[in-house]
C-alpha atoms as a PDB file:
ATOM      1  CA  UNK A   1     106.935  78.168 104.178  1.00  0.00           C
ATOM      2  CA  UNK A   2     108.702  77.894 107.397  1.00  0.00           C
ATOM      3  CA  UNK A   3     112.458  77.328 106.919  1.00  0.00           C
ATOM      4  CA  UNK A   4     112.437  77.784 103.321  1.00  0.00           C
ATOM      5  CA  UNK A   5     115.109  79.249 101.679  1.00  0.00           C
ATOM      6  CA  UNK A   6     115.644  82.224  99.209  1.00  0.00           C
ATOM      7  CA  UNK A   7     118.351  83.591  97.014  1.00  0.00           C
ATOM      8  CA  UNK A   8     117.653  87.293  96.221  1.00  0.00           C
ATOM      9  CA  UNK A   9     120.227  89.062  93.614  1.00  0.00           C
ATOM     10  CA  UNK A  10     120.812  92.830  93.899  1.00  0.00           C
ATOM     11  CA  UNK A  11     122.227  93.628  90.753  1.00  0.00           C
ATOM     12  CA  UNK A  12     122.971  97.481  91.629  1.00  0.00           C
ATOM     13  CA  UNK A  13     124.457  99.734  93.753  1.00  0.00           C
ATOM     14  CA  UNK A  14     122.333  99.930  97.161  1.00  0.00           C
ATOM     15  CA  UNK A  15     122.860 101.533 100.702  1.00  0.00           C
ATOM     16  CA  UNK A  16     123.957  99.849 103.409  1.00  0.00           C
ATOM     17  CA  UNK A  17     121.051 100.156 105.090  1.00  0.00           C
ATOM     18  CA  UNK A  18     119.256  98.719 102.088  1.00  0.00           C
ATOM     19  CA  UNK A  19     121.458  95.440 102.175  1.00  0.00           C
ATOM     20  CA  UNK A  20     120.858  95.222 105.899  1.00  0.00           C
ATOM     21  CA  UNK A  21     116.555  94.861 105.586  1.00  0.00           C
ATOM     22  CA  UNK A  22     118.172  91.610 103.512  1.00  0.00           C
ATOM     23  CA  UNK A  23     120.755  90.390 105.703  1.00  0.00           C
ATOM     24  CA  UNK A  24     119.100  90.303 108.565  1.00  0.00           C
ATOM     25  CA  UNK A  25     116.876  87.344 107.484  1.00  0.00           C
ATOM     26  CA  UNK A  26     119.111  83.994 107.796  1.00  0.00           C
ATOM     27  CA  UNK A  27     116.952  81.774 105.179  1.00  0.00           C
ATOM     28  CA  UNK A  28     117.755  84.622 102.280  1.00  0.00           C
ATOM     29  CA  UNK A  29     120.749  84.209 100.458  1.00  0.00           C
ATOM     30  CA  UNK A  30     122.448  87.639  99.209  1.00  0.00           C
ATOM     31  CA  UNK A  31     124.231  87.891  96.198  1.00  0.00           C
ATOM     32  CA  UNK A  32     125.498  91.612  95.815  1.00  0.00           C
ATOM     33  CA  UNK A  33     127.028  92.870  92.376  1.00  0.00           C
ATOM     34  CA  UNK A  34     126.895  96.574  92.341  1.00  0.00           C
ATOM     35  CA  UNK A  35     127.645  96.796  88.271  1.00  0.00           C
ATOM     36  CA  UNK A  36     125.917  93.579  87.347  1.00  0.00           C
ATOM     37  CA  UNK A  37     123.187  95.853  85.504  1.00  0.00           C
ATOM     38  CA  UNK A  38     125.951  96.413  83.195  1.00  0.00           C
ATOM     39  CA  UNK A  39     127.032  93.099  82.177  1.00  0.00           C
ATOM     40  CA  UNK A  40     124.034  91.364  80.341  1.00  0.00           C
ATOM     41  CA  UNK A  41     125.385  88.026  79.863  1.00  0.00           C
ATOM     42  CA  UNK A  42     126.538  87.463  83.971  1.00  0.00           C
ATOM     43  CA  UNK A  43     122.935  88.796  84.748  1.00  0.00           C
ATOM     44  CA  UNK A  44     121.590  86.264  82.201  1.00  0.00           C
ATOM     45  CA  UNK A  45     123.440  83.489  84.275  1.00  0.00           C
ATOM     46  CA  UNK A  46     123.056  84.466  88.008  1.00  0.00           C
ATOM     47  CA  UNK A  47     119.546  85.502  87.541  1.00  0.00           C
ATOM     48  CA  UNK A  48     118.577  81.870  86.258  1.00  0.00           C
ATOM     49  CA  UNK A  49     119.045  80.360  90.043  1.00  0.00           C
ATOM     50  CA  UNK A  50     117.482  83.476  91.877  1.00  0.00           C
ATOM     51  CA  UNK A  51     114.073  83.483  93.630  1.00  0.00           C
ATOM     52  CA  UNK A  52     114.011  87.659  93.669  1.00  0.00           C
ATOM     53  CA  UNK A  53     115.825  90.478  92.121  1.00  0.00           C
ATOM     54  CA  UNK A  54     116.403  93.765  93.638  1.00  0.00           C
ATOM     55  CA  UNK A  55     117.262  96.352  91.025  1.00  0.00           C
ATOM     56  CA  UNK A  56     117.222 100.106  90.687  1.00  0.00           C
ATOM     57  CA  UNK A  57     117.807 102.015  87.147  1.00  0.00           C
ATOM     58  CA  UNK A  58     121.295 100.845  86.041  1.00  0.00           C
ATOM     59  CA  UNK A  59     119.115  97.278  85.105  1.00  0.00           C
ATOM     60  CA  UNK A  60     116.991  96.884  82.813  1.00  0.00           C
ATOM     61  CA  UNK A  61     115.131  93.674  82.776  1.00  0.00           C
ATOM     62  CA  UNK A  62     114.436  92.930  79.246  1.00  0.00           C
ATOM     63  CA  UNK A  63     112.511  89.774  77.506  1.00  0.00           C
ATOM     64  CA  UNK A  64     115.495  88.338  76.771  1.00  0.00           C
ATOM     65  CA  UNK A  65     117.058  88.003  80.377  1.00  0.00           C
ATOM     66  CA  UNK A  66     113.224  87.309  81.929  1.00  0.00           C
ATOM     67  CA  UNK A  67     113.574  84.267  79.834  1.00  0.00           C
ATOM     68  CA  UNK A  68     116.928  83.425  81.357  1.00  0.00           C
ATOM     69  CA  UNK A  69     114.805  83.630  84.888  1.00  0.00           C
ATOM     70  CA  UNK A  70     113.576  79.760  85.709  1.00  0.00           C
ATOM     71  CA  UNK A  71     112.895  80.173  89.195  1.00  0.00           C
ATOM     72  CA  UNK A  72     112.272  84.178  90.081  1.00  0.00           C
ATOM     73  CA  UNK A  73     109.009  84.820  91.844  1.00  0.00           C
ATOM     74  CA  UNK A  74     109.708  88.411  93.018  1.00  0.00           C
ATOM     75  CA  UNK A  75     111.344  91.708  91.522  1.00  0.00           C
ATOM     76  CA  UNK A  76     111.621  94.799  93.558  1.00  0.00           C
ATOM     77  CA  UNK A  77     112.617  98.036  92.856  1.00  0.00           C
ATOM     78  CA  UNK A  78     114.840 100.095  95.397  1.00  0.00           C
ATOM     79  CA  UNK A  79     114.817 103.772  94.495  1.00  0.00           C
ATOM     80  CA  UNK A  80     113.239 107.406  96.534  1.00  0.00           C
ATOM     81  CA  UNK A  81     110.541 109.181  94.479  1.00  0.00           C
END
């Protein structure tokens, strides 16, 4: 809906030009952690209050974390190939 807002998490490392498709939208709300794949229990936490996830192959989105994820609608994954 019009003037809705969105928080997408990008939970690994991505190319400037990759943050910028998400920045340049003012009603999504970027939060960036380039080694958050690595750290299970802060993804477990910040992905609870996220409507999207961007990830590439340093996360892996198990059962466990899914559960963790009230709100997320959307998960994309960022990658060539």
């Amino acid at each position: 809906p019009k003037g809705s807002f969105m928080k997408v998490l990008i939970s690994d490392k991505l190319s400037d030009s990759g943050l910028a498709v998400f920045k340049k939208f003012p009603q999504i709300e970027v939060i960036y952690d380039a080694d958050l794949g690595k750290n299970k229990d802060k993804l477990k936490t910040l992905i609870a209050d996220v409507d999207g996830i961007a990830i590439r192959s340093g996360t892996k989105l198990t059962a466990d974390i899914l559960d963790c994820a009230k709100n997320l609608k959307v998960i994309g994954r960022a990658g060539i190939g």
